[in-house]
Protein backbone atom coordinates (compact mmCIF):
# COMPACT_ATOMS: atom_id res chain seq x y z
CA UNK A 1 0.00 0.00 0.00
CA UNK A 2 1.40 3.63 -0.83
CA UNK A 3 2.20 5.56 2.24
CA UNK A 4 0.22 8.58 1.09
CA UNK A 5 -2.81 8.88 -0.64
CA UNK A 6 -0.63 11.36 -3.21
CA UNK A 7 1.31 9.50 -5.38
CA UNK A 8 4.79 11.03 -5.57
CA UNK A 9 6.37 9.60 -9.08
CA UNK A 10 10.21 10.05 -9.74
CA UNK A 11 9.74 13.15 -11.61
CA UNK A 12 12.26 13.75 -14.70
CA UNK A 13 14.34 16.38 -12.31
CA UNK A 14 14.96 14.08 -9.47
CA UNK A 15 16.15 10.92 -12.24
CA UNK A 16 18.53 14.00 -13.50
CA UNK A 17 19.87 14.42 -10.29
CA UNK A 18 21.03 10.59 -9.58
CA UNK A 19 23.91 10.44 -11.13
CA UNK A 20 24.41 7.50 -14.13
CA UNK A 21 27.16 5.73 -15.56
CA UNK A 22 27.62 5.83 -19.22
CA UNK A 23 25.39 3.10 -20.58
CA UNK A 24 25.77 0.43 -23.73
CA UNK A 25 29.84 1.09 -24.34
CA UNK A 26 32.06 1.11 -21.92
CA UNK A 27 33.62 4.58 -21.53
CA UNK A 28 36.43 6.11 -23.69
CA UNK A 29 37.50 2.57 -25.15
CA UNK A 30 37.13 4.22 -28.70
CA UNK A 31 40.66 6.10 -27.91
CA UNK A 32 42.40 2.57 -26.61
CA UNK A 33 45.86 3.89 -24.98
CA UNK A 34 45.75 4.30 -21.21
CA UNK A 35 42.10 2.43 -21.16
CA UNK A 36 43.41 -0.69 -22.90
CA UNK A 37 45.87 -1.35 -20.58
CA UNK A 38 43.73 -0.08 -17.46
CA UNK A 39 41.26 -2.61 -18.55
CA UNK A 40 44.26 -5.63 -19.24
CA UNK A 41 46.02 -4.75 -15.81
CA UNK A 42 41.75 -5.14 -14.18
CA UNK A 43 41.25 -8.15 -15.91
CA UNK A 44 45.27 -9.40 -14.73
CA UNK A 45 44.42 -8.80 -11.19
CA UNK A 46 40.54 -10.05 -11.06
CA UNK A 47 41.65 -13.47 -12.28
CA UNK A 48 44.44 -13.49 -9.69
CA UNK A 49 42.55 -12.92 -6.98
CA UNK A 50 39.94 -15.35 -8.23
CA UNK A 51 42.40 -18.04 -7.48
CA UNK A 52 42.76 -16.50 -3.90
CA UNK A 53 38.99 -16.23 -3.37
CA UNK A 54 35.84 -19.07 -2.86
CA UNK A 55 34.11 -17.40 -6.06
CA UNK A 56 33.93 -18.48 -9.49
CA UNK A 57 33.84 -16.24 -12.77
CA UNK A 58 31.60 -17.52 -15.77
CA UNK A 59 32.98 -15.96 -19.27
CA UNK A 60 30.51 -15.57 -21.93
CA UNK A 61 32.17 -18.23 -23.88
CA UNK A 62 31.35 -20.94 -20.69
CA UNK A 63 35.09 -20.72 -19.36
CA UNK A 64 35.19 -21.05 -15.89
CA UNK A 65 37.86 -19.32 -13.56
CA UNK A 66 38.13 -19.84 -9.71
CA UNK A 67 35.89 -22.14 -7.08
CA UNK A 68 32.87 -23.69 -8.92
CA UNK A 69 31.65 -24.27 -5.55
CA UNK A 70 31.58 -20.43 -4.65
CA UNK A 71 29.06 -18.19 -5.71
CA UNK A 72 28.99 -17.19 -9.24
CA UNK A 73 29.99 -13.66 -11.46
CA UNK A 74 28.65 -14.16 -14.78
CA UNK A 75 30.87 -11.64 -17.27
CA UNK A 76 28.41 -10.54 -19.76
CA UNK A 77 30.48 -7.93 -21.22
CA UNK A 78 33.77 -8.64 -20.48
CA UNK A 79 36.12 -5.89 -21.66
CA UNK A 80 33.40 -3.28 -20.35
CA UNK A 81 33.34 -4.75 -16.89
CA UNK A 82 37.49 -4.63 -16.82
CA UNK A 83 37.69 -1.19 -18.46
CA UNK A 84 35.15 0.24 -15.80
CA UNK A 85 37.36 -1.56 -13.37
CA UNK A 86 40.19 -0.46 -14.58
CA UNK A 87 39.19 3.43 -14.59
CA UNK A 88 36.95 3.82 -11.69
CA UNK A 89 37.81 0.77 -8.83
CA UNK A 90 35.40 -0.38 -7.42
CA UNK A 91 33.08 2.28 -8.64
CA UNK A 92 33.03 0.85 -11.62
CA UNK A 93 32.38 -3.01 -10.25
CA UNK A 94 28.82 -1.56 -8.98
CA UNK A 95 28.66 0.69 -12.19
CA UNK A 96 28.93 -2.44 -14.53
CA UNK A 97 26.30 -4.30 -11.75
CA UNK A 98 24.17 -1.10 -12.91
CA UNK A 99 23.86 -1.57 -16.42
CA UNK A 100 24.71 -5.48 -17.00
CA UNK A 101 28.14 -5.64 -18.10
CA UNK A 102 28.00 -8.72 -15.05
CA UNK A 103 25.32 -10.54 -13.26
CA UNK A 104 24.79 -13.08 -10.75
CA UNK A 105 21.88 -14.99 -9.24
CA UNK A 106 23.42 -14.83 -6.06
CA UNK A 107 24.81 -10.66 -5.53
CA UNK A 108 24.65 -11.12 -1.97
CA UNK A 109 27.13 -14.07 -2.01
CA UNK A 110 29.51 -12.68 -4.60
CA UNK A 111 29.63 -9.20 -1.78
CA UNK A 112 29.92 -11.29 0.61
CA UNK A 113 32.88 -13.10 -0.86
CA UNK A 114 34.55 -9.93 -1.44
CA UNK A 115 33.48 -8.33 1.62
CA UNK A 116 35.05 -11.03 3.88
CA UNK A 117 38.04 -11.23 1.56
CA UNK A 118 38.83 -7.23 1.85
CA UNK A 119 42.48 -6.91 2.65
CA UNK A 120 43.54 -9.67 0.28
CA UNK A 121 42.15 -8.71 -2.72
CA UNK A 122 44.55 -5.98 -4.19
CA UNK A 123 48.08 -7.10 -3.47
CA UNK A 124 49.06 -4.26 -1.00
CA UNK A 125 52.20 -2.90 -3.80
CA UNK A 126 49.21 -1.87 -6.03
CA UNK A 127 47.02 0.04 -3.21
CA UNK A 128 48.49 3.54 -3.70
CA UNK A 129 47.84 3.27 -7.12
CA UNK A 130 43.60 3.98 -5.96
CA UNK A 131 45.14 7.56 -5.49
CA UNK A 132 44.77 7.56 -10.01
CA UNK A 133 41.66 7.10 -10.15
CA UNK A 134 39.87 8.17 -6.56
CA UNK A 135 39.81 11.88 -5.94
CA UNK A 136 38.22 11.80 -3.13
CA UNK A 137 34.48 13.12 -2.68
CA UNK A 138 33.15 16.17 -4.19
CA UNK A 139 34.22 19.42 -2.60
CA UNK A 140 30.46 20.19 -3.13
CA UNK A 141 29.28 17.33 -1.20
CA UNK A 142 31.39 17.89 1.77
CA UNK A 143 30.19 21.93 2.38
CA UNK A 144 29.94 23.16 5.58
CA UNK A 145 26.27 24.92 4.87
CA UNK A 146 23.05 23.69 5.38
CA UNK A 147 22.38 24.08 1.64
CA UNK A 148 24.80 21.50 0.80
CA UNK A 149 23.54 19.36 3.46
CA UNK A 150 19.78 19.50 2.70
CA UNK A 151 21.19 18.33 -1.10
CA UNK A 152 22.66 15.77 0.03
CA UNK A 153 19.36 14.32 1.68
CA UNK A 154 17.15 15.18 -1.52
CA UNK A 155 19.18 12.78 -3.51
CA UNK A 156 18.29 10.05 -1.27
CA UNK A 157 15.13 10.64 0.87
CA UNK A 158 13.64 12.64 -1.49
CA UNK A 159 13.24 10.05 -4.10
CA UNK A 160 10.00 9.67 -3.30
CA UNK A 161 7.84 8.65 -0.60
CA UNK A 162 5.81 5.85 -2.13
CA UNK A 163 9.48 4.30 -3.58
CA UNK A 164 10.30 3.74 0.31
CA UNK A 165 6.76 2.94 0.88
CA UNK A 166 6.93 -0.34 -1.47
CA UNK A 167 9.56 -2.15 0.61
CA UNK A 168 9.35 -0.44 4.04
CA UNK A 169 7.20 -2.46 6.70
CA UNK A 170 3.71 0.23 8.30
CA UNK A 171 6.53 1.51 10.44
CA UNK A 172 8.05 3.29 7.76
CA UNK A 173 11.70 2.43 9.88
CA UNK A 174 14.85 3.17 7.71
CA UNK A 175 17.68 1.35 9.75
CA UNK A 176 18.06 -1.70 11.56
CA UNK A 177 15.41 -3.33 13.34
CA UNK A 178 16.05 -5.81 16.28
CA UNK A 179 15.01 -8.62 16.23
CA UNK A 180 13.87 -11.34 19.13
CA UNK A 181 15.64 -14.58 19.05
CA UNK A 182 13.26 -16.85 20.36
CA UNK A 183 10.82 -15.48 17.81
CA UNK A 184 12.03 -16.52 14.39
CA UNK A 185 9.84 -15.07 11.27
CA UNK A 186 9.03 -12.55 13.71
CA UNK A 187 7.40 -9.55 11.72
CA UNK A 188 9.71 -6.64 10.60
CA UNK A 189 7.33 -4.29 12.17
CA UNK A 190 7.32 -5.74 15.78
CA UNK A 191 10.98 -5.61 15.56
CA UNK A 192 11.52 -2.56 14.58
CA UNK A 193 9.30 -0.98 17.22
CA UNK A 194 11.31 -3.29 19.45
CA UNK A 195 14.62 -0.97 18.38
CA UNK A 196 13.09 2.58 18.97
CA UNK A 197 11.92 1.24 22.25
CA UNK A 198 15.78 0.34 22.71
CA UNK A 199 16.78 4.12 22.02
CA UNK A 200 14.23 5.82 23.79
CA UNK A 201 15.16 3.68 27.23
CA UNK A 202 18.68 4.56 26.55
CA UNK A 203 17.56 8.07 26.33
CA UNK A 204 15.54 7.61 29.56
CA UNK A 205 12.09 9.14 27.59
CA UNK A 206 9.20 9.03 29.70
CA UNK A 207 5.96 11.16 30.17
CA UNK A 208 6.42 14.63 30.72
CA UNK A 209 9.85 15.25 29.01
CA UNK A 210 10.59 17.14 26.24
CA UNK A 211 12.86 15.25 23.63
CA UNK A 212 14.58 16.24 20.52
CA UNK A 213 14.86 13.88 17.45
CA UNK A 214 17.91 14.41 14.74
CA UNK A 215 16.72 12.97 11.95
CA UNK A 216 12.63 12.49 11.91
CA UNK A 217 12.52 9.83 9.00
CA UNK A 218 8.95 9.29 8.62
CA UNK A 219 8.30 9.99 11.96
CA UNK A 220 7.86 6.47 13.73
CA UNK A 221 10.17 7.16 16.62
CA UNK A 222 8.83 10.63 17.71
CA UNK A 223 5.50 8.82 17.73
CA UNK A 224 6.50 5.94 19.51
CA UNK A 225 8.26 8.83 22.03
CA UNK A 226 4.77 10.78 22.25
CA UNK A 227 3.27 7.84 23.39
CA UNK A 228 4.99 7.46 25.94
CA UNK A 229 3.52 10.84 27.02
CA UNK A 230 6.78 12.85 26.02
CA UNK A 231 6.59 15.99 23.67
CA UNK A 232 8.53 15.82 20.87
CA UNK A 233 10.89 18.21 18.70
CA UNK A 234 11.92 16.77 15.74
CA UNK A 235 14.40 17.87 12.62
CA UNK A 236 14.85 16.62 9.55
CA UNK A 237 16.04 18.31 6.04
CA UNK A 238 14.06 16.27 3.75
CA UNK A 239 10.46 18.21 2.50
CA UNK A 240 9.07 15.32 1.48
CA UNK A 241 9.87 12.80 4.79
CA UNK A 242 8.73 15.81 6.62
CA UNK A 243 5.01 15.81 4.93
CA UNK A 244 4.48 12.42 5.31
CA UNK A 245 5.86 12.14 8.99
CA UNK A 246 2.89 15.06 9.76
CA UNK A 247 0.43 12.93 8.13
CA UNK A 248 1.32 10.19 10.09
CA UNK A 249 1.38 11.66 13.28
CA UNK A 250 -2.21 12.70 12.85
CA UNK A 251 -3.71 9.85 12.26
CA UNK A 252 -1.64 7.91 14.85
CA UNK A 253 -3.45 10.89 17.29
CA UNK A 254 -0.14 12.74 18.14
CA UNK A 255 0.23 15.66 16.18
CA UNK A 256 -0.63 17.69 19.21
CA UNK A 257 2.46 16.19 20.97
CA UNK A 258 5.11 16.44 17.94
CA UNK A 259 6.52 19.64 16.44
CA UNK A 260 8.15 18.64 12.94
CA UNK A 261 10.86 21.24 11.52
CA UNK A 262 12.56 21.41 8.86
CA UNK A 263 15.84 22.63 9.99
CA UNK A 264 19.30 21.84 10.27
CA UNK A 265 20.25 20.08 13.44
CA UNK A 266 22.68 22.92 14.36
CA UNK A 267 19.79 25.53 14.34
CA UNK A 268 18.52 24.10 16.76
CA UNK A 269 17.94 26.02 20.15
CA UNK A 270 16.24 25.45 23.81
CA UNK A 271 16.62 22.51 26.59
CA UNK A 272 15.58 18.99 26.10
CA UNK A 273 15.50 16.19 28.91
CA UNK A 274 16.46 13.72 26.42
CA UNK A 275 17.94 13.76 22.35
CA UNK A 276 17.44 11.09 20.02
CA UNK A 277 19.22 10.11 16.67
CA UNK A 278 18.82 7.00 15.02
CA UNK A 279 21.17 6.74 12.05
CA UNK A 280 21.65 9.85 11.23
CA UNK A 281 25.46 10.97 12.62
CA UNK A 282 26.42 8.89 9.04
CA UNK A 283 25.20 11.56 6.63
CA UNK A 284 27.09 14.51 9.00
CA UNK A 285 30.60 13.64 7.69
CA UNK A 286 34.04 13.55 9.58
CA UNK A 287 34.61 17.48 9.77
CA UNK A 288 31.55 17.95 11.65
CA UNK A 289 31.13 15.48 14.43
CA UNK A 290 32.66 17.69 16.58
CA UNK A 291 29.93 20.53 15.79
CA UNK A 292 27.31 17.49 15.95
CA UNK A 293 27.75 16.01 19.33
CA UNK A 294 29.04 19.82 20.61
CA UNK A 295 25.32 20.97 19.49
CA UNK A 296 23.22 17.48 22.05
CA UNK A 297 26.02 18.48 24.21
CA UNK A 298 24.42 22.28 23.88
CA UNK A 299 21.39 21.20 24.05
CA UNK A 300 20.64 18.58 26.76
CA UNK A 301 19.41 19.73 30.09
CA UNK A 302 21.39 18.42 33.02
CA UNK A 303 20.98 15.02 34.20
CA UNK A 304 19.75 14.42 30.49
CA UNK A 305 20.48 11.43 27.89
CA UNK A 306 21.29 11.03 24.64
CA UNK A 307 20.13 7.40 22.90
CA UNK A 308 22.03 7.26 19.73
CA UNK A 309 22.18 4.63 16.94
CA UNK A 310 25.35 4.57 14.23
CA UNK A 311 26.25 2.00 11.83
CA UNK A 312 29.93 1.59 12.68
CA UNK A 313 32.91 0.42 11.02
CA UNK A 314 36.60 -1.30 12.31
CA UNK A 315 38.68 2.13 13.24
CA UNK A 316 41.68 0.88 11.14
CA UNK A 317 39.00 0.68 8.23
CA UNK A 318 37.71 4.36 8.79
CA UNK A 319 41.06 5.58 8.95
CA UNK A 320 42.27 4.04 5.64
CA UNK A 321 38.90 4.45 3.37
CA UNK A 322 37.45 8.06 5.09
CA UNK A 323 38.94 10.07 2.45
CA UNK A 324 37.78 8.14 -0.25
CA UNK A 325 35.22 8.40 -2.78
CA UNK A 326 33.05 5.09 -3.32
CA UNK A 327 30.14 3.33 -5.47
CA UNK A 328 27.71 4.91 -2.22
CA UNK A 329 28.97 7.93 -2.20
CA UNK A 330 28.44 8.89 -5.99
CA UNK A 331 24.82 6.80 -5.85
CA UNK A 332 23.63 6.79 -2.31
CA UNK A 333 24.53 8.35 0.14
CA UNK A 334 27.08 11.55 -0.83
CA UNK A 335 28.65 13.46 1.50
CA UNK A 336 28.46 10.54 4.27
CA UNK A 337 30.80 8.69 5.95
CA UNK A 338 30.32 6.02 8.98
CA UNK A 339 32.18 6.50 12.09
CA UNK A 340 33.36 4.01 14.32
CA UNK A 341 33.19 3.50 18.28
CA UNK A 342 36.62 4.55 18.55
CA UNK A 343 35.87 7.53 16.65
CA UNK A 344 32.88 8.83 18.50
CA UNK A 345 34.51 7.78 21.71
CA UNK A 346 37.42 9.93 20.63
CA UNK A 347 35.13 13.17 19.88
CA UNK A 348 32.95 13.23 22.76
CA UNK A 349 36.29 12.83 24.57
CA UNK A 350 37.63 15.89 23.19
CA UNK A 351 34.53 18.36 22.33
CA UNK A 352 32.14 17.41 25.11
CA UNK A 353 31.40 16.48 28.26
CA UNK A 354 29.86 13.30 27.49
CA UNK A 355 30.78 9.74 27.22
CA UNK A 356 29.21 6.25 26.22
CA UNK A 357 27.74 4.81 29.07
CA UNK A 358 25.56 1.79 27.76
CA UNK A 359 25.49 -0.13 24.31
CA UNK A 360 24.66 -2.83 22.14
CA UNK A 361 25.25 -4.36 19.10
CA UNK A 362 22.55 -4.84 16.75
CA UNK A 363 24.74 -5.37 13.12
CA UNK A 364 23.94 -9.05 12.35
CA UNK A 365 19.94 -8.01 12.78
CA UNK A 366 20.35 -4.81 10.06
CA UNK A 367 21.75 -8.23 7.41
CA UNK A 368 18.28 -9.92 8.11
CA UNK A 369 16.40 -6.21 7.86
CA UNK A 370 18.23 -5.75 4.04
CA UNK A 371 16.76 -8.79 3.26
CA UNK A 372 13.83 -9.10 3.67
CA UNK A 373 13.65 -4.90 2.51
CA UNK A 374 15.59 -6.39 -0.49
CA UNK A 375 13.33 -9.50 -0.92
CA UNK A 376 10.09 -6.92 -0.89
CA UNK A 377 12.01 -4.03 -2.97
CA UNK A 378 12.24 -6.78 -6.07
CA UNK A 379 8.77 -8.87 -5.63
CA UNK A 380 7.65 -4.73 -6.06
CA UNK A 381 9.67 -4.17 -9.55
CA UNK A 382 6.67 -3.69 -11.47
CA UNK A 383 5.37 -1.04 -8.88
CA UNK A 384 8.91 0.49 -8.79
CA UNK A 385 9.15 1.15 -12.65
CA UNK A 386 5.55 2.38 -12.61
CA UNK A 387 6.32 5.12 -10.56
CA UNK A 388 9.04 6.33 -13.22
CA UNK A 389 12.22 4.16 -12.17
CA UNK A 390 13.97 2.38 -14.63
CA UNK A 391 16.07 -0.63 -15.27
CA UNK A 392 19.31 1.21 -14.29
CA UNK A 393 18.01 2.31 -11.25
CA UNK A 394 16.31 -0.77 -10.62
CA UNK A 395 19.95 -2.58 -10.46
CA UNK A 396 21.11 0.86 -8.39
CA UNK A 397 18.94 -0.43 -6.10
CA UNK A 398 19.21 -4.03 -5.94
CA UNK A 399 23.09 -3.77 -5.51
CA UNK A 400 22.74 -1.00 -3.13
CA UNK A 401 20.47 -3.26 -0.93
CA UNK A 402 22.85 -6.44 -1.29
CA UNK A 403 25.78 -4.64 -1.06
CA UNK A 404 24.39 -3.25 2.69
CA UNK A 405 23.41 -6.85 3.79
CA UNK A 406 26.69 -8.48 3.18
CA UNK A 407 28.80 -5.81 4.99
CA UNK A 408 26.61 -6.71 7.81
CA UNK A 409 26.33 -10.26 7.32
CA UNK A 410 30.06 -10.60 7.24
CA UNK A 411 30.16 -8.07 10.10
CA UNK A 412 32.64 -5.83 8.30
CA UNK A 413 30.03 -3.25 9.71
CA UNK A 414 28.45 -3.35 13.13
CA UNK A 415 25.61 -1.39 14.54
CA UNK A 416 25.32 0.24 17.86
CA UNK A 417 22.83 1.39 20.05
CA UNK A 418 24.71 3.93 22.49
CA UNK A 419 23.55 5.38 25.89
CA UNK A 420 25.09 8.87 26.05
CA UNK A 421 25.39 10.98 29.10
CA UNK A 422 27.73 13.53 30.81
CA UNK A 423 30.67 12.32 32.30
């Protein structure tokens, strides 16, 4: 069912603004210099590290390189697949995903492969050469203004509501649920309320408080939070998340409880017994979690608590990738970049006075939320493409979706539900 009884189409100006990768020839191959031997050296050290790796490679001719027992990358267009690699890294792996130069029945076990294989896939001689071809992310996309941010979130969240509506569960969550053990096939739903109730008790939220929210979404955990008899600020950048989220808390009976601005989280003013943020510090970017976790420090009144959640990476993996550019950034998510518990340790150590108190670890249940979102996203590809998405975004998707699952299924990403309060 569509979350809104206005149907909100990808309009021709928001397809314009995801960015696409040049489509039917691979790029530049017409002038064969530097890209012919970019796309020999790719197709060199894929078939190396095939031998290294359980994963097989299927050549359109039936040739078989690698594990037949792994999972299987069927090259479709071969020399567009290594020229992509060759130019853009791993950019171009999810580019040729994107418009079929490779395919795979099973794209979750071909990421997973290479997810759990990370450090041994380019022999470490040939890992300065990523400095040719990865410049880092746009300067654009890293701005310190809120205009820059609030572009950033229209690329993504601003899609359109009834895209997220198709493979989102009546909560209308957007991060990890948690789920109960001794309830298998639970339903997402119930589990995701489950991990809101696991922030807000972190917070301490209870009747009578006033709590801020960073990042509304659609609005599920400031209603869940004004049930509980607290009243509610809550910020988000995105227009359209905003809308719906107002809708929603209307007919849940709440509105009355639950102010919904669109503002940057750094305009914010006032005192709040407890602050919220559930998946949000990832889209703030390195340079600025000082400025983020200065402004709950601001903001929270004393004795107050701060329930955050944060996918999270190894620190020795944020400190070699963060000034990258990747396949996420230029589709997904731009301007991001996910911390780790070292990390946000380290900043509230040095630009606060508050420290992590409580947490838990809720990574392996965000693989089995992808996929079942991922499961529901493709059963809905009719409904997808009739709202104005086509087959390259489609594939955006799909890989975007896998891609997420197997870092967490291989745990090469965690995520954390942290109790924050002053030290």
């Amino acid at each position: 069912m569509a979350p809104s009884s206005r149907t909100t189409s990808a309009s021709a100006a928001t397809r314009r603004a995801v960015p696409r990768p040049a489509e039917g020839v691979w790029p530049g191959l017409q002038d064969p210099g530097e890209n012919r031997l970019r796309m020999t050296v790719a197709r060199g050290l894929v078939r190396a590290a095939v031998r290294r790796l359980p994963l097989h490679l299927v050549w359109p001719d039936g040739t078989v390189d690698g594990d037949p027992a792994g999972p299987e990358l069927r090259l479709i267009r071969p020399d567009a697949f290594f020229t992509r690699l060759g130019r853009h890294g791993l950019i171009g792996f999810g580019e040729g995903w994107m418009v079929g130069d490779w395919d795979s029945d099973d794209l979750v076990g071909v990421l997973r492969t290479l997810t759990d294989h990370v450090e041994v896939l380019v022999p470490r001689p040939l890992r300065n050469l990523r400095r040719l071809y990865d410049r880092g992310q746009p300067r654009e996309e890293v701005a310190a203004d809120t205009a820059a941010s609030q572009e950033n979130v229209h690329r993504h969240y601003d899609l359109s509501n009834d895209l997220f509506g198709l493979f989102l569960d009546e909560s209308m969550m957007y991060s990890a649920a948690w789920f109960d053990p001794a309830r298998p096939g639970e339903p997402l739903v119930d589990a995701q309320h489950r991990k809101i109730d696991g922030i807000l008790d972190l917070a301490g939220v209870r009747s009578g408080q006033h709590v801020l929210e960073i990042g509304t979404g659609w609005g599920e955990a400031a209603i869940r939070a004004a049930r509980r008899g607290a009243r509610v600020t809550t910020l988000t950048l995105s227009v359209e998340q905003a809308e719906l989220a107002r809708a929603r808390a209307e007919r849940a009976g709440v509105s009355d409880r639950i102010t919904i601005d669109v503002r940057d989280y750094r305009e914010a003013a006032g005192e709040y017994d407890a602050v919220i943020s559930i998946e949000m510090i990832e889209a703030v970017g390195e340079r600025f979690w000082p400025e983020y976790f200065r402004t709950v420090d601001r903001l929270l009144a004393p004795g107050g608590r701060f329930g955050l959640q944060s996918i999270t990476m190894p620190h020795h993996r944020l400190q070699a990738t963060k000034s990258s550019y990747t396949w996420i950034h230029k589709y997904i998510f731009p301007g991001g970049l996910i911390p780790s518990l070292e990390a946000i340790d380290q900043t509230l150590a040095r630009h606060t006075t508050l420290e992590v108190v409580d947490r838990r670890s809720i990574g392996l249940d965000y693989a089995e939320t992808l996929r079942r979102w991922r499961d529901t996203f493709l059963s809905h590809e009719a409904e997808v493409r009739a709202l104005g998405f086509d087959e390259t975004f489609v594939r955006m998707w799909d890989f975007y979706l896998a891609y997420s699952e197997a870092g967490f299924a291989s745990q090469y990403l965690d995520d954390l539900q942290l109790g924050i309060t002053r030290r």
